[in-house]
PDB file of N, CA and C in Angstrom:
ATOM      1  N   UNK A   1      89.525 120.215  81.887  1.00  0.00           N
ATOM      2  CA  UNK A   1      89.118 119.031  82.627  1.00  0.00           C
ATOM      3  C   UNK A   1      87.858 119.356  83.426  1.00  0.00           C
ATOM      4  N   UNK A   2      86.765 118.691  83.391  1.00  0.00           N
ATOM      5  CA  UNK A   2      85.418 118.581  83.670  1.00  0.00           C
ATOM      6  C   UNK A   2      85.363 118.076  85.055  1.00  0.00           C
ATOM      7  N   UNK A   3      85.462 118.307  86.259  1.00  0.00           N
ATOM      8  CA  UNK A   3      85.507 117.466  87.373  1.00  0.00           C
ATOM      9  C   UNK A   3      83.870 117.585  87.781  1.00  0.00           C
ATOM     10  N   UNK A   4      83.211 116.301  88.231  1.00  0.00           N
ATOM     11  CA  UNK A   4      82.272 116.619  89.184  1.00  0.00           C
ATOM     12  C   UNK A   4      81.782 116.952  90.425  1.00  0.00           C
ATOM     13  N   UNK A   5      80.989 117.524  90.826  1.00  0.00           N
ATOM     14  CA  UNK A   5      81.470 118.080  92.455  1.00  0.00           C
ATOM     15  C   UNK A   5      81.971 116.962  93.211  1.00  0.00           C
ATOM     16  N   UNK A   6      81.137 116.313  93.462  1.00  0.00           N
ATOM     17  CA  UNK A   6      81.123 115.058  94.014  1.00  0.00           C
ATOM     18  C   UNK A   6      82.737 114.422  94.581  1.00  0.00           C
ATOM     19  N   UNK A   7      83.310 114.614  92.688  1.00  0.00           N
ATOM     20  CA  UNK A   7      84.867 114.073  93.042  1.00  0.00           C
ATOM     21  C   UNK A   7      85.567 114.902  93.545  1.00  0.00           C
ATOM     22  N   UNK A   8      85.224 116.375  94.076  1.00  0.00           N
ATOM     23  CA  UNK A   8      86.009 116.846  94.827  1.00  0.00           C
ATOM     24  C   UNK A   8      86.358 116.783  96.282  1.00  0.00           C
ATOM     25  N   UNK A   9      85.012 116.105  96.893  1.00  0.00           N
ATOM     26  CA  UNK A   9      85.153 115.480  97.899  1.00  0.00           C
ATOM     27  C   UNK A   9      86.456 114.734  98.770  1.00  0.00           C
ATOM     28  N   UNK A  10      87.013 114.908  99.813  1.00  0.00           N
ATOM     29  CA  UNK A  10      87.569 114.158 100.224  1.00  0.00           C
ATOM     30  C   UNK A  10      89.530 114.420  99.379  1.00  0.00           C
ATOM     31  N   UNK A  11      89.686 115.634  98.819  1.00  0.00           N
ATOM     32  CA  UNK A  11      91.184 115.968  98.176  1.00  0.00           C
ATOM     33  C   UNK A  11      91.666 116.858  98.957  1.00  0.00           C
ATOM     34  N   UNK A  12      92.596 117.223  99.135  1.00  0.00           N
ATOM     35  CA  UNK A  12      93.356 117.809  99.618  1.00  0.00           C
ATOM     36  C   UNK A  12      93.523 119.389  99.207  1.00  0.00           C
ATOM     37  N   UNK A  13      93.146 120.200 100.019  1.00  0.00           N
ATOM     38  CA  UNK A  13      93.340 121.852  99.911  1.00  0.00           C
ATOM     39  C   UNK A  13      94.615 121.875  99.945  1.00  0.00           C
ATOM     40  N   UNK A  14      95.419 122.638  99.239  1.00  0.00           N
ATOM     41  CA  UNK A  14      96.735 123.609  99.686  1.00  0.00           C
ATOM     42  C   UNK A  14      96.606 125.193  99.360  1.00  0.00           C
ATOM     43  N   UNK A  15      97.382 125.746  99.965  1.00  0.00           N
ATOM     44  CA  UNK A  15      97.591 127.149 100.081  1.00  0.00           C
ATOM     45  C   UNK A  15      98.951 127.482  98.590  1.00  0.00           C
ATOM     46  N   UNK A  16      98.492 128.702  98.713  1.00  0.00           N
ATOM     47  CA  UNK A  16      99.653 129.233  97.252  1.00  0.00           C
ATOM     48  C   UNK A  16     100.740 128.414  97.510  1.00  0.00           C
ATOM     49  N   UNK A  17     101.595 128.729  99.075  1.00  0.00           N
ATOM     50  CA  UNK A  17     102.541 128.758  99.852  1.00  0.00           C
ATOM     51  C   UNK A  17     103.146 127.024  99.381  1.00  0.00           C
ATOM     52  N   UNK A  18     102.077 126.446  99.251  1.00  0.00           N
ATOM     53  CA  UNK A  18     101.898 124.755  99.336  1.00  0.00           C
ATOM     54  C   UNK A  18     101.610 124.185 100.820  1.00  0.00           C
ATOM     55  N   UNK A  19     101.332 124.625 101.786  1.00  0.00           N
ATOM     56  CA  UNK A  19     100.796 124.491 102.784  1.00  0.00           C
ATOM     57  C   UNK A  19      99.491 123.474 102.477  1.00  0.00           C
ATOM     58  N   UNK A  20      99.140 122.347 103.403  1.00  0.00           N
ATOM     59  CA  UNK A  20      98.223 121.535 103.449  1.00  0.00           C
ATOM     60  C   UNK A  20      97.066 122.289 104.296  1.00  0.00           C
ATOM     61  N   UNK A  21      95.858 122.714 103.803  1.00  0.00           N
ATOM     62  CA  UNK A  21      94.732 123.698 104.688  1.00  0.00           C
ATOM     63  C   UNK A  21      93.911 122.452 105.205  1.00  0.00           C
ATOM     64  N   UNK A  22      93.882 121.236 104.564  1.00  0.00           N
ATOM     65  CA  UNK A  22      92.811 120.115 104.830  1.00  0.00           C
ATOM     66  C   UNK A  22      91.672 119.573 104.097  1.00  0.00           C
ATOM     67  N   UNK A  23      91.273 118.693 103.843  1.00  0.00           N
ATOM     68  CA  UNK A  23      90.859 117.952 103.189  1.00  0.00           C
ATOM     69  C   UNK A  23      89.099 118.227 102.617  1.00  0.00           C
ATOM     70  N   UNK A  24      89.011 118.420 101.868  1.00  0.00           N
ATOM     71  CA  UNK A  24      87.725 118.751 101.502  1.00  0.00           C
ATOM     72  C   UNK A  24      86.300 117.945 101.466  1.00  0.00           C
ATOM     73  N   UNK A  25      85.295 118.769 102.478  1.00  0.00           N
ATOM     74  CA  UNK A  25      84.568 118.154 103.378  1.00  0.00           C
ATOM     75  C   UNK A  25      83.138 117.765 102.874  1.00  0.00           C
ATOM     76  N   UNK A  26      82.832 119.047 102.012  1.00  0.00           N
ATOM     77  CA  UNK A  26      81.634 119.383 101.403  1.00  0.00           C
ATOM     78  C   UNK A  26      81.809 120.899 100.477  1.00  0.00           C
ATOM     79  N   UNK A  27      80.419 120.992  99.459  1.00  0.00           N
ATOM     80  CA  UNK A  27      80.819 121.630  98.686  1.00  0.00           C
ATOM     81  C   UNK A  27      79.565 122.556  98.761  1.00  0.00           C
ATOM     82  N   UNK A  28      79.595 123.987  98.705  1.00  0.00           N
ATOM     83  CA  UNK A  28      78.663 124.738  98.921  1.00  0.00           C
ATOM     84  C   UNK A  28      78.286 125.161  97.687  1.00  0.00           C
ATOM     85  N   UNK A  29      76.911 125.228  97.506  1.00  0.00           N
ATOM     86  CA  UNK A  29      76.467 125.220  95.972  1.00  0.00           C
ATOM     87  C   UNK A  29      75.631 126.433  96.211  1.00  0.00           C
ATOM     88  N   UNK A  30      75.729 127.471  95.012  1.00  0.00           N
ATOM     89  CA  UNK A  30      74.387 128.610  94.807  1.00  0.00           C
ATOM     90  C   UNK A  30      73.375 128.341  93.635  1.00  0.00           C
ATOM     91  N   UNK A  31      72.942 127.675  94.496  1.00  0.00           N
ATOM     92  CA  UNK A  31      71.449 126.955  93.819  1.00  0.00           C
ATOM     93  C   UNK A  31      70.896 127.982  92.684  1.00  0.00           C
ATOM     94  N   UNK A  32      70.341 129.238  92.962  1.00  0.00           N
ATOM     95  CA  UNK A  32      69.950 130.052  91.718  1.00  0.00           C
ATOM     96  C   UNK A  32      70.934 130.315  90.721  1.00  0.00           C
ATOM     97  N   UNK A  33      72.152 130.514  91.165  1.00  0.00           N
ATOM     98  CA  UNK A  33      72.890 131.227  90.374  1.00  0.00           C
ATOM     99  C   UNK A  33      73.702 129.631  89.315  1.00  0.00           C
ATOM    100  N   UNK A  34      73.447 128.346  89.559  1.00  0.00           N
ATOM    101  CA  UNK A  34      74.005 127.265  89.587  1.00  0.00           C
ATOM    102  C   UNK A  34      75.216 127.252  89.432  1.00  0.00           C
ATOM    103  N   UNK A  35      75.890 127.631  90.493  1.00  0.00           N
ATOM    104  CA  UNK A  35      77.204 127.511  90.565  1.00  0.00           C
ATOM    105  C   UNK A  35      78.050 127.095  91.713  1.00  0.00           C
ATOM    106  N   UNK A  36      78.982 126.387  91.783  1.00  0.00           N
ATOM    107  CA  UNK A  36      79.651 126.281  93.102  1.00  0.00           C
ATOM    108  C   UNK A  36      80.518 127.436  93.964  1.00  0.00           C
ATOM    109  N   UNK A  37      79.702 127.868  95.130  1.00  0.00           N
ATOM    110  CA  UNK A  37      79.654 129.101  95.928  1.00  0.00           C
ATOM    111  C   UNK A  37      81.292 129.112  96.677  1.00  0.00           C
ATOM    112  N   UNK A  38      81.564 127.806  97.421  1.00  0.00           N
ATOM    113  CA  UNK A  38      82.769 127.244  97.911  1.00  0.00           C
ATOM    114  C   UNK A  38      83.296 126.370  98.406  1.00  0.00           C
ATOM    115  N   UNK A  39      84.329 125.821  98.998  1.00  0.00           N
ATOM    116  CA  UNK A  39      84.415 124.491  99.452  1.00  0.00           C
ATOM    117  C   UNK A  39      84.478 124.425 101.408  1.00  0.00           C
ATOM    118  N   UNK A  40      84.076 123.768 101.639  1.00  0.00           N
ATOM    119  CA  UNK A  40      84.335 123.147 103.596  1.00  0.00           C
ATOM    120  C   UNK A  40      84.935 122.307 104.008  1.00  0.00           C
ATOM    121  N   UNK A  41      85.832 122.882 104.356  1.00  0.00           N
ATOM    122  CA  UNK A  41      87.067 122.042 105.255  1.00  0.00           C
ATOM    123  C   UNK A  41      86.735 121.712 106.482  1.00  0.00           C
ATOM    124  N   UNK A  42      86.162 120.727 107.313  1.00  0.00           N
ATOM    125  CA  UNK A  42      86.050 120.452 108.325  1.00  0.00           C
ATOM    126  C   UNK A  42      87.391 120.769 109.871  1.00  0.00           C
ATOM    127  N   UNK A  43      88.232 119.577 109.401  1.00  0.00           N
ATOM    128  CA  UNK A  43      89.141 119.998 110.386  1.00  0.00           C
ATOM    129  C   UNK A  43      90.430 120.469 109.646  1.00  0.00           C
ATOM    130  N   UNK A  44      90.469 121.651 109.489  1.00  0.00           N
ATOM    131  CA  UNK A  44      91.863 122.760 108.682  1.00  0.00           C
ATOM    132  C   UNK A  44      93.450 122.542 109.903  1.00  0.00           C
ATOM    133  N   UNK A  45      94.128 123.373 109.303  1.00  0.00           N
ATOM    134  CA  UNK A  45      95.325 123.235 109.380  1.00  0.00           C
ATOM    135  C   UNK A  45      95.637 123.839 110.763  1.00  0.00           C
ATOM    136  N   UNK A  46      95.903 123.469 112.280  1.00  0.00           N
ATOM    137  CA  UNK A  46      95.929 124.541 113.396  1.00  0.00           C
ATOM    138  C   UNK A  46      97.020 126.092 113.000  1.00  0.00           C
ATOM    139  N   UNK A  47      98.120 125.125 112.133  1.00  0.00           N
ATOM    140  CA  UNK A  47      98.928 126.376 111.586  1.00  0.00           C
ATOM    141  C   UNK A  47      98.648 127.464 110.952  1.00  0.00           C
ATOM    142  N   UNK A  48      97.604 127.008 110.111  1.00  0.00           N
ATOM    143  CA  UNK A  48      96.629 128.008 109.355  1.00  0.00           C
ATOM    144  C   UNK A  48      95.281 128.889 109.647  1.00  0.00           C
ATOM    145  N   UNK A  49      95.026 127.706 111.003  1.00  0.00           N
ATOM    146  CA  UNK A  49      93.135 128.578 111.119  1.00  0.00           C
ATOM    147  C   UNK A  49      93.573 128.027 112.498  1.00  0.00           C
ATOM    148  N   UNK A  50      93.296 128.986 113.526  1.00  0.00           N
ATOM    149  CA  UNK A  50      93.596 129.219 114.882  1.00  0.00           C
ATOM    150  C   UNK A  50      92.190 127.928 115.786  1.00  0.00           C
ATOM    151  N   UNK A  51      92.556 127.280 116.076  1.00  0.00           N
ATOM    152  CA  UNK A  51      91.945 126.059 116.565  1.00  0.00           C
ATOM    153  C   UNK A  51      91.322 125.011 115.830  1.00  0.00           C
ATOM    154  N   UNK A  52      91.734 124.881 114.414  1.00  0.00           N
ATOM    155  CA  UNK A  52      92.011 123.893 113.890  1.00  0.00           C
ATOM    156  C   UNK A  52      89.960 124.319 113.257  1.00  0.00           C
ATOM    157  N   UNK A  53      89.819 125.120 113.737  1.00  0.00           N
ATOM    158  CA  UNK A  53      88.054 125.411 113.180  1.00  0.00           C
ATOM    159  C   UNK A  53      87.813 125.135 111.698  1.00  0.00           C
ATOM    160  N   UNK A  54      86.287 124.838 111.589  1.00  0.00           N
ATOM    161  CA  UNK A  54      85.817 124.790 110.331  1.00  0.00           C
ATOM    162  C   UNK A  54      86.225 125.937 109.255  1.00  0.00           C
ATOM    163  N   UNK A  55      86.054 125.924 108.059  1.00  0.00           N
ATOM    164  CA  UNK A  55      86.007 126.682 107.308  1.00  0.00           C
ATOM    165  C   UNK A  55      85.583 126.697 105.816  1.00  0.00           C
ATOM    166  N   UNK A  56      84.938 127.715 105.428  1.00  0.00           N
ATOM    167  CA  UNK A  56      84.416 127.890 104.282  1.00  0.00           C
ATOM    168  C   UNK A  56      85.112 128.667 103.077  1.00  0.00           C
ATOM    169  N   UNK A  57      85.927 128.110 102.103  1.00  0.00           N
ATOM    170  CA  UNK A  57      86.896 128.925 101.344  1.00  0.00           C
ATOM    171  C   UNK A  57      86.314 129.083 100.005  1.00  0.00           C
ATOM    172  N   UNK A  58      86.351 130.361  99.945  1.00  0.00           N
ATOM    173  CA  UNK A  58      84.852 130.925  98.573  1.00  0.00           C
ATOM    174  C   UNK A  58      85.804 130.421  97.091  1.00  0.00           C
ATOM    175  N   UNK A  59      85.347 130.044  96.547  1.00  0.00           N
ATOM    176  CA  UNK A  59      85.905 129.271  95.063  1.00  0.00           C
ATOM    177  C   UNK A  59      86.480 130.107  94.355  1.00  0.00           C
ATOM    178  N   UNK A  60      85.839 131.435  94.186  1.00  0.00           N
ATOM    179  CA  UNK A  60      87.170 132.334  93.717  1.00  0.00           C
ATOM    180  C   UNK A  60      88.474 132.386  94.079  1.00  0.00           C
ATOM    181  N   UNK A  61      88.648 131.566  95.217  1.00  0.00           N
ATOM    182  CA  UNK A  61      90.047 131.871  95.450  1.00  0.00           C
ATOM    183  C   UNK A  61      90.626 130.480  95.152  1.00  0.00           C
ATOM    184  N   UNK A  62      90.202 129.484  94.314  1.00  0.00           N
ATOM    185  CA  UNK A  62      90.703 128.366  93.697  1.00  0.00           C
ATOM    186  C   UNK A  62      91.487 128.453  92.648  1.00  0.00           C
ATOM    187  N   UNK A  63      92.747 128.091  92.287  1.00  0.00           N
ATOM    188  CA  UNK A  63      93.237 128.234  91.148  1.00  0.00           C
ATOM    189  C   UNK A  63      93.560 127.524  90.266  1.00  0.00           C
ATOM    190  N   UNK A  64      93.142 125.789  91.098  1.00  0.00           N
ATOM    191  CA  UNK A  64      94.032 124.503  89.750  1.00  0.00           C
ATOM    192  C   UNK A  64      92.934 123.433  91.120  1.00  0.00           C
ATOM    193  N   UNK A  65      92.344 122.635  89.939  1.00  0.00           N
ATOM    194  CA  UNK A  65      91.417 121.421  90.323  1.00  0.00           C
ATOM    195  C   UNK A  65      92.052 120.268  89.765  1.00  0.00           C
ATOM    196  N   UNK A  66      92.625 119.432  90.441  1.00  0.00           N
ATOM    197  CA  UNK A  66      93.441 118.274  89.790  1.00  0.00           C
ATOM    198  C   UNK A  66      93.237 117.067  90.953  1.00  0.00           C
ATOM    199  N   UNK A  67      94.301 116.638  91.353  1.00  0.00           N
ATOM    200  CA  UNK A  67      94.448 115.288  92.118  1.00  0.00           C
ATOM    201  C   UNK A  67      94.312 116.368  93.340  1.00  0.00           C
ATOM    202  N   UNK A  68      94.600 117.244  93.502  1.00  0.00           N
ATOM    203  CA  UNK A  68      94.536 118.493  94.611  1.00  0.00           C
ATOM    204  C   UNK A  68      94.073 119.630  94.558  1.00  0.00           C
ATOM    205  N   UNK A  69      93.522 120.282  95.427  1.00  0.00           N
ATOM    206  CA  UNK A  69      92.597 121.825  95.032  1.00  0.00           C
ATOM    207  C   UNK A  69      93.946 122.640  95.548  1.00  0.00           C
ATOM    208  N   UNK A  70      94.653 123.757  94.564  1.00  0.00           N
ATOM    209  CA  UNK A  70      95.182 124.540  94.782  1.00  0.00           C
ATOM    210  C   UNK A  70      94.591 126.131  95.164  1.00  0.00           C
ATOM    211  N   UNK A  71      95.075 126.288  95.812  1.00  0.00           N
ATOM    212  CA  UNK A  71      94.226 127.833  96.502  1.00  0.00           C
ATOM    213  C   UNK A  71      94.798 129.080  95.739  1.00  0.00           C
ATOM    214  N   UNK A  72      95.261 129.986  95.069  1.00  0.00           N
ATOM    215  CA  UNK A  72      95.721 130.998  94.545  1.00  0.00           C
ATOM    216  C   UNK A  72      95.962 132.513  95.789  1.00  0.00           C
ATOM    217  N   UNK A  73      94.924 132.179  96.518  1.00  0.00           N
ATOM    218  CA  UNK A  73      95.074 133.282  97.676  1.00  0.00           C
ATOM    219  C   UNK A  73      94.326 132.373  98.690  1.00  0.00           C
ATOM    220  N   UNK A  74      95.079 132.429 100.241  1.00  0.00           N
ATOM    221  CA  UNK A  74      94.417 131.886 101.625  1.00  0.00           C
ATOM    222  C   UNK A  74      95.747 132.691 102.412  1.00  0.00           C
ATOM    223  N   UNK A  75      94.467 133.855 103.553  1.00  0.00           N
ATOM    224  CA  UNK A  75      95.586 134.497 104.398  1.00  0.00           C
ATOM    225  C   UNK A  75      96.372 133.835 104.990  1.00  0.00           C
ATOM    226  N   UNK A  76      97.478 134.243 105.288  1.00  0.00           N
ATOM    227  CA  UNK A  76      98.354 133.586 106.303  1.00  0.00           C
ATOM    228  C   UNK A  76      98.158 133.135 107.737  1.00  0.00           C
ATOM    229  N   UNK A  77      97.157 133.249 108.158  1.00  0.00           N
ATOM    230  CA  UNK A  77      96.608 132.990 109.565  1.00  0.00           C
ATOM    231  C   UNK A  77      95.020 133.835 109.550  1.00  0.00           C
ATOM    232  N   UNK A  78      94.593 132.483 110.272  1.00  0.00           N
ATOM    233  CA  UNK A  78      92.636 133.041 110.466  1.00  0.00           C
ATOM    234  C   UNK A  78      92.888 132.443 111.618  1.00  0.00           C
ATOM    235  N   UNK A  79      92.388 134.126 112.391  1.00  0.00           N
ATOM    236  CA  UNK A  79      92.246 133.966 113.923  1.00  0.00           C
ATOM    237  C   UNK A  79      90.741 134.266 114.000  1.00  0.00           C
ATOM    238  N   UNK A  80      90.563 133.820 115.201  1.00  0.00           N
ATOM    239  CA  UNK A  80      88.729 133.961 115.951  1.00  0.00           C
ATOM    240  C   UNK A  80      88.704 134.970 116.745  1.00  0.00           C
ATOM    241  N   UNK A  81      88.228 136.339 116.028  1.00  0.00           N
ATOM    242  CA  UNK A  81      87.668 136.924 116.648  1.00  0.00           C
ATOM    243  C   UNK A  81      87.097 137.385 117.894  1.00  0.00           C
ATOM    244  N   UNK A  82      87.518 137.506 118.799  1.00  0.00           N
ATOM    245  CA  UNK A  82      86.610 137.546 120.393  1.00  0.00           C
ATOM    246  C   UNK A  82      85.723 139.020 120.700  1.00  0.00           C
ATOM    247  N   UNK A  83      84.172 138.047 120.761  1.00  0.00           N
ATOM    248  CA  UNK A  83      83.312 139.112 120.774  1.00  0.00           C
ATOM    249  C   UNK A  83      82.770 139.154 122.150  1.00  0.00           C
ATOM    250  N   UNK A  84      82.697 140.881 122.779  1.00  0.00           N
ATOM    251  CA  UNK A  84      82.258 140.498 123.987  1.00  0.00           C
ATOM    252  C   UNK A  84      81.213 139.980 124.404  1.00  0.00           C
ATOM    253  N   UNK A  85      81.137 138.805 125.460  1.00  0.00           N
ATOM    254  CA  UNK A  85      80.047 138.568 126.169  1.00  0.00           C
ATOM    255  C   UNK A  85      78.424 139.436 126.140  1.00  0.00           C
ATOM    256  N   UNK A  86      77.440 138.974 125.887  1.00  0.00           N
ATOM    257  CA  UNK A  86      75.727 140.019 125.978  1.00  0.00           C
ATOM    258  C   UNK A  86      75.610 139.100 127.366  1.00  0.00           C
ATOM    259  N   UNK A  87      75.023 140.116 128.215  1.00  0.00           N
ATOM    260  CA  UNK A  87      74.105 139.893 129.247  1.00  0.00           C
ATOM    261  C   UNK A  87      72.625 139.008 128.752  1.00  0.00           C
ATOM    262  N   UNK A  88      72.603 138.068 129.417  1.00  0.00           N
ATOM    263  CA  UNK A  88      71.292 137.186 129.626  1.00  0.00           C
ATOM    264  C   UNK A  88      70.178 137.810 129.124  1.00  0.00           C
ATOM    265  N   UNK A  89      69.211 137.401 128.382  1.00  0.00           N
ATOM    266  CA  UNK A  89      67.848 138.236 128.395  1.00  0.00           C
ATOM    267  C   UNK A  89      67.136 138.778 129.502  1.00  0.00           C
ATOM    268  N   UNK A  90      67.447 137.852 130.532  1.00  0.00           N
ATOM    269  CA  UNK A  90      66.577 138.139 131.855  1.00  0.00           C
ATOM    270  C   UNK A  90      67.242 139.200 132.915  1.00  0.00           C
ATOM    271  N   UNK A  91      68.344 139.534 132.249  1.00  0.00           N
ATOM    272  CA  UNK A  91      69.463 140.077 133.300  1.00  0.00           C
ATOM    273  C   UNK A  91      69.534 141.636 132.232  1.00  0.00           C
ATOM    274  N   UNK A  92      69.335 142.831 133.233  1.00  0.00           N
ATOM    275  CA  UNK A  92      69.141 144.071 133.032  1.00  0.00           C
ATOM    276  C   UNK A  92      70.843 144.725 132.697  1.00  0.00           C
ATOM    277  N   UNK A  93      71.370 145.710 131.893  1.00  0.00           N
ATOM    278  CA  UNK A  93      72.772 145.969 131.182  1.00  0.00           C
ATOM    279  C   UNK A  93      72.636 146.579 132.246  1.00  0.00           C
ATOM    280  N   UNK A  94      74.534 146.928 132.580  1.00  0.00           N
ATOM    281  CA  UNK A  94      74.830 147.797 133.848  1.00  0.00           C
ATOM    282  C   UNK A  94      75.124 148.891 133.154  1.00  0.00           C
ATOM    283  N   UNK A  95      75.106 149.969 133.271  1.00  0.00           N
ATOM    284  CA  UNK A  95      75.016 151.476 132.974  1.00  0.00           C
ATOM    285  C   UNK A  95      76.566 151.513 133.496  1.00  0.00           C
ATOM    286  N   UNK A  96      77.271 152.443 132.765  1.00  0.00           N
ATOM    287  CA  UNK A  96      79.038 152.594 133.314  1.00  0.00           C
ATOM    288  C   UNK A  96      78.816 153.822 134.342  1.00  0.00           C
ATOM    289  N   UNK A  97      79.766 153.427 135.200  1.00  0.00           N
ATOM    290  CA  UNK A  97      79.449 154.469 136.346  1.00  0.00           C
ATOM    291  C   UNK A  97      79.621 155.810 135.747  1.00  0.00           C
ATOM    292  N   UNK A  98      78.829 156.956 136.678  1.00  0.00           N
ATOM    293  CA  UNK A  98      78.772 157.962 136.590  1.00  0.00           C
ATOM    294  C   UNK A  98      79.955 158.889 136.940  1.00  0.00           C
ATOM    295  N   UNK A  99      80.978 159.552 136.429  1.00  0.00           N
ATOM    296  CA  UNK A  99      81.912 160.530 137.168  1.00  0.00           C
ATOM    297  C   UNK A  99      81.693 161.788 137.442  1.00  0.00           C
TER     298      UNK A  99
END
């Protein structure tokens, strides 16, 4: 079955599990290579992606394109990372004290 990108728009992601990840937003294309790179889920599953954040799920991990995009692999939880805080450009790094 031949789908066009286009009609993938707007179907429904699930996970192996059958979990609903969310609805498909847009489709990321690799222009040189002409191929579809992956799909974007705007607002995903809070159960699945830790504040309900965007996400980009690389097409290799697609396994069945029908009335629904089935996923073959999606981890069990995507958490956000917390990176520490950088000091201001204008504001000089503090050196850790000396012992």
């Amino acid at each position: 079955m031949l789908v066009e990108m286009t009609e993938l728009l707007g179907r429904q992601m699930y996970t192996p599990e059958g979990r609903l990840l969310g609805e498909i937003d847009n489709v990321v294309v690799d222009v040189e290579a002409a191929k579809i790179d992956g799909l974007y889920v705007d607002e995903t599953s809070p159960m699945l992606v830790e504040g309900s954040r965007p996400t980009n799920v690389p097409y290799r991990w697609v396994s069945a394109v029908n009335d629904v995009v089935l996923l073959k692999y999606f981890p069990r939880r995507v958490s956000v990372k917390k990176v520490p805080a950088r000091p201001a450009k204008d504001e000089e790094p503090v050196a850790p004290a000396a012992r």
